[in-house]
N, C-alpha and C. Protein backbone atom coordinates (compact mmCIF):
# COMPACT_ATOMS: atom_id res chain seq x y z
N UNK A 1 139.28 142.51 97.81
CA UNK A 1 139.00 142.35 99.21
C UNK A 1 137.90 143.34 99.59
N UNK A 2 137.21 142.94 100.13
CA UNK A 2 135.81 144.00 100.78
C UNK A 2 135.96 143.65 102.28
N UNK A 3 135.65 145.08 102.66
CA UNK A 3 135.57 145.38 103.81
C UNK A 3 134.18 145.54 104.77
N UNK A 4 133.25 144.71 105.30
CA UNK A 4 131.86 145.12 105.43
C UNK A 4 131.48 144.83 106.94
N UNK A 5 130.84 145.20 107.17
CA UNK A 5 130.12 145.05 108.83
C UNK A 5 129.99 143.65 108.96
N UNK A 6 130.25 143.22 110.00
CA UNK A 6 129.74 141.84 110.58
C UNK A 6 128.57 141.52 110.69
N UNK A 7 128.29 139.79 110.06
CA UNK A 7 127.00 139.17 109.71
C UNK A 7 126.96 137.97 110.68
N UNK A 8 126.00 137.59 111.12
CA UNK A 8 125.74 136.27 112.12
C UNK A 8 126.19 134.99 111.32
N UNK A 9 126.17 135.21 110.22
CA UNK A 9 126.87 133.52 109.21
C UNK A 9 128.25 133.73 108.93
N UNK A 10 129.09 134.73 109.29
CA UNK A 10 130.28 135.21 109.25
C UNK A 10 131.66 134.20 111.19
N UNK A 11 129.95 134.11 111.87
CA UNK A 11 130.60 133.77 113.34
C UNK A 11 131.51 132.69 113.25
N UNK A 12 131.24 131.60 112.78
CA UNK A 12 131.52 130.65 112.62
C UNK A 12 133.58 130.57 111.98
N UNK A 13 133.42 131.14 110.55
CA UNK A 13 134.81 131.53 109.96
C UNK A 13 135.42 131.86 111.11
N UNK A 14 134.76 132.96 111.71
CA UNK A 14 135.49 134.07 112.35
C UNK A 14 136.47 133.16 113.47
N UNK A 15 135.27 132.29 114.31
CA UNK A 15 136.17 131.12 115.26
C UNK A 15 137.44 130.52 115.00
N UNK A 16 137.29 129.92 113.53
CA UNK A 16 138.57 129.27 112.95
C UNK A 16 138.85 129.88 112.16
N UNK A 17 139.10 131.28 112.40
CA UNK A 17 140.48 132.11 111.63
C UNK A 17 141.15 132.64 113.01
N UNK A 18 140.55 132.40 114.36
CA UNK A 18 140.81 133.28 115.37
C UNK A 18 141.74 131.99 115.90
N UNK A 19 141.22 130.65 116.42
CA UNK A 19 142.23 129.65 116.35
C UNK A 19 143.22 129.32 115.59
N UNK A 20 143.21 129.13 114.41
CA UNK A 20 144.50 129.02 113.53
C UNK A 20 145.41 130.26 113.48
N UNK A 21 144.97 131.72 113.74
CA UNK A 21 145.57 132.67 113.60
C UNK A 21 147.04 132.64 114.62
N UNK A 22 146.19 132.35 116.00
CA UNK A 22 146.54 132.21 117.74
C UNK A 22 147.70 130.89 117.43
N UNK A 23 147.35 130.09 116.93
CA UNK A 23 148.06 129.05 116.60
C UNK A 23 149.20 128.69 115.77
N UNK A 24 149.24 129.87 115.49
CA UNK A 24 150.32 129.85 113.69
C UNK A 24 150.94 130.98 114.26
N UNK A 25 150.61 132.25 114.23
CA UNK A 25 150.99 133.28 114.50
C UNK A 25 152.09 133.28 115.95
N UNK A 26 151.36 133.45 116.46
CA UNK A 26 151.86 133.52 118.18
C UNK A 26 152.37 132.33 119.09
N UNK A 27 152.99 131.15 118.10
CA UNK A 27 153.63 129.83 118.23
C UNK A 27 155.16 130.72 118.50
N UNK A 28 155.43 131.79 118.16
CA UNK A 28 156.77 132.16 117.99
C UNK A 28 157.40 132.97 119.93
N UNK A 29 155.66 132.91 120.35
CA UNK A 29 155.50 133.89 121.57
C UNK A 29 155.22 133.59 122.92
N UNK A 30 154.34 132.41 122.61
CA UNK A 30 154.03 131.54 123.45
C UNK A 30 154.24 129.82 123.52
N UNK A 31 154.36 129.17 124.66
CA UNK A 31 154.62 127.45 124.67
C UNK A 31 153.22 126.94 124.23
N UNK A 32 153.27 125.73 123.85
CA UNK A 32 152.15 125.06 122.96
C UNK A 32 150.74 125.32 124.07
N UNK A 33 151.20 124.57 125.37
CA UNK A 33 150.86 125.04 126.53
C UNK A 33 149.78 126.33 127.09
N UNK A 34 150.77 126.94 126.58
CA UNK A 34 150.22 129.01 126.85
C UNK A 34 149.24 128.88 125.50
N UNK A 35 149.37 128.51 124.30
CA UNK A 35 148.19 128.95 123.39
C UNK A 35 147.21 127.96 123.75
N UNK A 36 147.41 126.55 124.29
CA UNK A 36 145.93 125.68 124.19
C UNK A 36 144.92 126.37 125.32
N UNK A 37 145.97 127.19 126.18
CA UNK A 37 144.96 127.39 127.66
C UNK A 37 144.57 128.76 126.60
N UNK A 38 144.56 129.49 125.86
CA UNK A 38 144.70 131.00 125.55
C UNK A 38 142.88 130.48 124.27
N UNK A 39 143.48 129.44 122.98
CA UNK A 39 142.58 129.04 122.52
C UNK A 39 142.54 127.91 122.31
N UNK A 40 141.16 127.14 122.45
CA UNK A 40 141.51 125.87 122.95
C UNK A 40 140.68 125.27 121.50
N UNK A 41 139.66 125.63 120.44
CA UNK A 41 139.43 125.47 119.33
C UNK A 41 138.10 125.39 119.45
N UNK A 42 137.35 125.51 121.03
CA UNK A 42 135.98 125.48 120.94
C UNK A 42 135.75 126.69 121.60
N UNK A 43 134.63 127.47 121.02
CA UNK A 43 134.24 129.29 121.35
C UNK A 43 132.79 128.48 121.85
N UNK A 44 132.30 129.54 122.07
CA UNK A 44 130.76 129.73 122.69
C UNK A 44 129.83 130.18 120.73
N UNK A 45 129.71 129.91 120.03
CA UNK A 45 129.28 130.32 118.72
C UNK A 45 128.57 131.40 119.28
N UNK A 46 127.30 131.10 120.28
CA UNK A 46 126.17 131.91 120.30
C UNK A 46 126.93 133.13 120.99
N UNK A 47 128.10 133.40 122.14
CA UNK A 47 128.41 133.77 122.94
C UNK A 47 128.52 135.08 121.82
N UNK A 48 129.51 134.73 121.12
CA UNK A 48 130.83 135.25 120.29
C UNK A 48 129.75 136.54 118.96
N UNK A 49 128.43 135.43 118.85
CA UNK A 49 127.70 136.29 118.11
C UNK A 49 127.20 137.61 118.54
N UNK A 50 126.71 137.05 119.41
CA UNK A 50 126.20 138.10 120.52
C UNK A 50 127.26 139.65 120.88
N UNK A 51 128.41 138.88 121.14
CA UNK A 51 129.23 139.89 121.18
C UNK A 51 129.45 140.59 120.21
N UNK A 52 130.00 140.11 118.84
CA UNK A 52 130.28 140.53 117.72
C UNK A 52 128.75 141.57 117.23
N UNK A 53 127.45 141.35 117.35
CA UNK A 53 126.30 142.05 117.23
C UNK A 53 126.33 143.15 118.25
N UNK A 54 126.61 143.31 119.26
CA UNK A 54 126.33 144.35 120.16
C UNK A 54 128.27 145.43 120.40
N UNK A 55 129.24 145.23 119.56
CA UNK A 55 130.03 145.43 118.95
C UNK A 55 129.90 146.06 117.33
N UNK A 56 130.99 147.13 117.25
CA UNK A 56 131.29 147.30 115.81
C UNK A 56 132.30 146.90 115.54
N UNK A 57 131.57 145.97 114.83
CA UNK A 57 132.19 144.82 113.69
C UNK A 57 132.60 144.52 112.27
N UNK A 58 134.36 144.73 112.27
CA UNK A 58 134.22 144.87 110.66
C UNK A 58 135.02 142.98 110.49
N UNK A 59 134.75 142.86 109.09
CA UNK A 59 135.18 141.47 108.57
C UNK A 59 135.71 141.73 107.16
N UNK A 60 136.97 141.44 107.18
CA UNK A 60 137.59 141.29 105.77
C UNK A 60 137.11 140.08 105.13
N UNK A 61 136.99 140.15 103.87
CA UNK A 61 135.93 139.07 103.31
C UNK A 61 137.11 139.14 101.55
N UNK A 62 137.89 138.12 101.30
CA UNK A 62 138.37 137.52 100.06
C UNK A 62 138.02 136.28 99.34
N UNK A 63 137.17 136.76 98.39
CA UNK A 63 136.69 135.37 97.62
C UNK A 63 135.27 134.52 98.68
N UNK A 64 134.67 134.91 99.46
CA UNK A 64 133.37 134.33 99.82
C UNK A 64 134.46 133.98 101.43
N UNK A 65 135.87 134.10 101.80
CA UNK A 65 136.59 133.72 102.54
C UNK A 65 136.73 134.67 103.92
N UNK A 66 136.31 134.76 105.25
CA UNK A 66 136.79 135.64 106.18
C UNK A 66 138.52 135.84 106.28
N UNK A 67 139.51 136.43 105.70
CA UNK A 67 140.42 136.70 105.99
C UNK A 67 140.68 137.84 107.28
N UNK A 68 139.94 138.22 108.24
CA UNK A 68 140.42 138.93 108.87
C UNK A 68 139.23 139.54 109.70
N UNK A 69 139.58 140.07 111.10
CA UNK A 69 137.93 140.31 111.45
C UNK A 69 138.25 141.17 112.77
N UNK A 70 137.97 142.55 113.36
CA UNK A 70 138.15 143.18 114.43
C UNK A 70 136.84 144.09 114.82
N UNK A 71 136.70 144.07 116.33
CA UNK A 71 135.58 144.83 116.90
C UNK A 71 136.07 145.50 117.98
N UNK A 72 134.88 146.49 118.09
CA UNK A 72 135.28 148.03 119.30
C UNK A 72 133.75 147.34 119.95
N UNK A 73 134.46 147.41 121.54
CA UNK A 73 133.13 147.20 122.42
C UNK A 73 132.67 148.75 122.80
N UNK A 74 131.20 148.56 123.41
CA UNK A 74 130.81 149.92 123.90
C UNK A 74 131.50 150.98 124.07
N UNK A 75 132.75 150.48 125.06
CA UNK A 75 133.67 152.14 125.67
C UNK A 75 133.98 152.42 124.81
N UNK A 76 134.57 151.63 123.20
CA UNK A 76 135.44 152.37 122.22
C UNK A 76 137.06 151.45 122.32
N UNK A 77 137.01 150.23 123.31
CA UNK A 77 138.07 149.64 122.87
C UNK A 77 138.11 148.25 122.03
N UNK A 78 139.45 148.44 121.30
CA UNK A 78 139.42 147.59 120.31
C UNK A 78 139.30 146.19 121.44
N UNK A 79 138.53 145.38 120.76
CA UNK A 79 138.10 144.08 121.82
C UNK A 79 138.90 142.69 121.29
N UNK A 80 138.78 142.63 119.84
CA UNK A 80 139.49 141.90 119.01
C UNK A 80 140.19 142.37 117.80
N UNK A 81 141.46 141.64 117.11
CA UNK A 81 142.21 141.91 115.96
C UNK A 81 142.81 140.60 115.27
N UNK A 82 142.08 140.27 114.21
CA UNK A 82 142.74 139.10 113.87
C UNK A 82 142.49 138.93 112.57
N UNK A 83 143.94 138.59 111.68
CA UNK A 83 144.40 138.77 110.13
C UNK A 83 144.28 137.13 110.31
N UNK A 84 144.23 136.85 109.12
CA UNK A 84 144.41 135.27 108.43
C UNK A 84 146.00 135.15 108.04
N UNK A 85 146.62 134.50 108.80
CA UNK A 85 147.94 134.20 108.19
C UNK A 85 148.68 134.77 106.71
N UNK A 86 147.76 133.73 105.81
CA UNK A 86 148.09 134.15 104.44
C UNK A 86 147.95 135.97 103.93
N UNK A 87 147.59 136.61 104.89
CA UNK A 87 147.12 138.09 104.46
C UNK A 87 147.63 139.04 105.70
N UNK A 88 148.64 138.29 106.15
CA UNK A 88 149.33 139.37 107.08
C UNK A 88 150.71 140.05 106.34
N UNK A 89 150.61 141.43 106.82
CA UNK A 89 151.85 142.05 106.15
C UNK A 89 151.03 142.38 104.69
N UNK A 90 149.86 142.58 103.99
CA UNK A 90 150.02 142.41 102.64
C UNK A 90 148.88 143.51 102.53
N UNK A 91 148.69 144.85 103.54
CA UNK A 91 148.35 146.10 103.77
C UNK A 91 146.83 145.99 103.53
N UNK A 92 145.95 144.82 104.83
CA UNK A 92 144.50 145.02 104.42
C UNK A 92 144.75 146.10 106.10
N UNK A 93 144.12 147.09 106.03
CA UNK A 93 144.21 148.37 106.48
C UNK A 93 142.98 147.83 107.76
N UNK A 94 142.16 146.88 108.32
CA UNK A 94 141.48 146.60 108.89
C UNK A 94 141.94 147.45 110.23
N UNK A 95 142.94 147.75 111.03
CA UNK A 95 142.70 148.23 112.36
C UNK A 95 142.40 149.56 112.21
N UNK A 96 142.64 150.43 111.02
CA UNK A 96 142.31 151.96 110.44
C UNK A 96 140.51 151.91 110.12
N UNK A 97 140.13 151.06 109.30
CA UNK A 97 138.78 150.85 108.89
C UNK A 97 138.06 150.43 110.08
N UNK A 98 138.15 149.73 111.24
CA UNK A 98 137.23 149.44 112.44
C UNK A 98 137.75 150.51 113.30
N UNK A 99 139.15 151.30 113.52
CA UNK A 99 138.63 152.40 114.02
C UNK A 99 137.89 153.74 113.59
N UNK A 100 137.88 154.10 112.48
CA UNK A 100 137.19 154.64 111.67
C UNK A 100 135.75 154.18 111.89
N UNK A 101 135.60 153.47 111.75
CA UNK A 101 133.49 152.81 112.10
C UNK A 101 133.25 153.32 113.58
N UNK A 102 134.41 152.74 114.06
CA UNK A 102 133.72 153.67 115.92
C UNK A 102 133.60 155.02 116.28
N UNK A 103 134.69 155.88 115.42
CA UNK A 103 134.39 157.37 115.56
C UNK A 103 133.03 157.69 114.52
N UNK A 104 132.97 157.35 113.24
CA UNK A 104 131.45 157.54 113.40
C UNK A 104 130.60 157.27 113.85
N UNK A 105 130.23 156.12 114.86
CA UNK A 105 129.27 155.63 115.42
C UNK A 105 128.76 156.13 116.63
N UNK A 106 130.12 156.83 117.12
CA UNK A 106 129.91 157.94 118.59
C UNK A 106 130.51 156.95 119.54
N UNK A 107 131.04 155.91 119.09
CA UNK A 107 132.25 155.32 120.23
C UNK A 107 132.98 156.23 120.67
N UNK A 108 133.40 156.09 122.30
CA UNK A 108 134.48 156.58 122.44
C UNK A 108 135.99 156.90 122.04
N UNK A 109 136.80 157.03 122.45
CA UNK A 109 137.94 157.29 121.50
C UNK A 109 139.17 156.27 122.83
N UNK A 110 138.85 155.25 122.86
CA UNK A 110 140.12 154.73 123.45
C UNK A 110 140.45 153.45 122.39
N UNK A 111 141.26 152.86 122.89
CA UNK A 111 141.84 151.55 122.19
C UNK A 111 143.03 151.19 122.76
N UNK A 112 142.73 149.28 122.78
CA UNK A 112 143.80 148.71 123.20
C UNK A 112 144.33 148.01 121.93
N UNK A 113 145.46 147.26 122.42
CA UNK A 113 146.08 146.45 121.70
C UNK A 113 145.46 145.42 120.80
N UNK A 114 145.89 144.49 119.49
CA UNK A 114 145.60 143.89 118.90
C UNK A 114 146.35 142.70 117.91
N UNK A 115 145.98 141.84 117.67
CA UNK A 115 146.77 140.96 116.67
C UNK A 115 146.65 141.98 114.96
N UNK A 116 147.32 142.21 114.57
CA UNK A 116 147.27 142.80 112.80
C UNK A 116 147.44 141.48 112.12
């Protein structure tokens, strides 16, 4: 598993690991209802890039595969957190490694909540 900064040909995975994640995952938390309004399976691509570029951005990457992908906006909070099903529980250390990238980068030091 490699751990590397976020790439603009990475956006795309990232969408449908963030839907299926929302969808599989958090079926246990929310009504079918609460996740279609939450993710509905269509992102903004360009939106999401944009964000993810002006963000520090890390992406777990298995086999050419995005398994996993989290970013710190400007202030220093975590903005997104999201594991691939098959690789939850199985210790890819991603919310330690993207906070780690923001204290070197001179992010602030806050953080919110996240999907692992």
């Amino acid at each position: 598993m490699e751990l590397r900064e976020y790439k603009s040909t990475d956006c795309e995975q990232m969408a449908q690991l963030f839907y299926n994640t929302v969808h599989s995952i958090n079926v246990k938390n929310y009504t079918e209802e609460q996740l279609n309004a939450w993710v509905t399976g269509s992102v903004d691509l360009q939106e999401w890039n944009h964000s993810f570029l002006n963000h520090k951005t890390v992406v777990a990457v298995e086999d050419d595969e995005v398994v996993g992908f989290g970013d710190i906006d400007q202030s220093g909070c975590l903005a997104r957190l999201y594991v691939h099903i098959n690789y939850q529980g199985m210790g890819i250390t991603l919310k330690n490694y993207v906070m780690e990238k923001k204290t070197s980068s001179g992010f602030s030091d806050k953080s919110s909540g996240g999907n692992e």
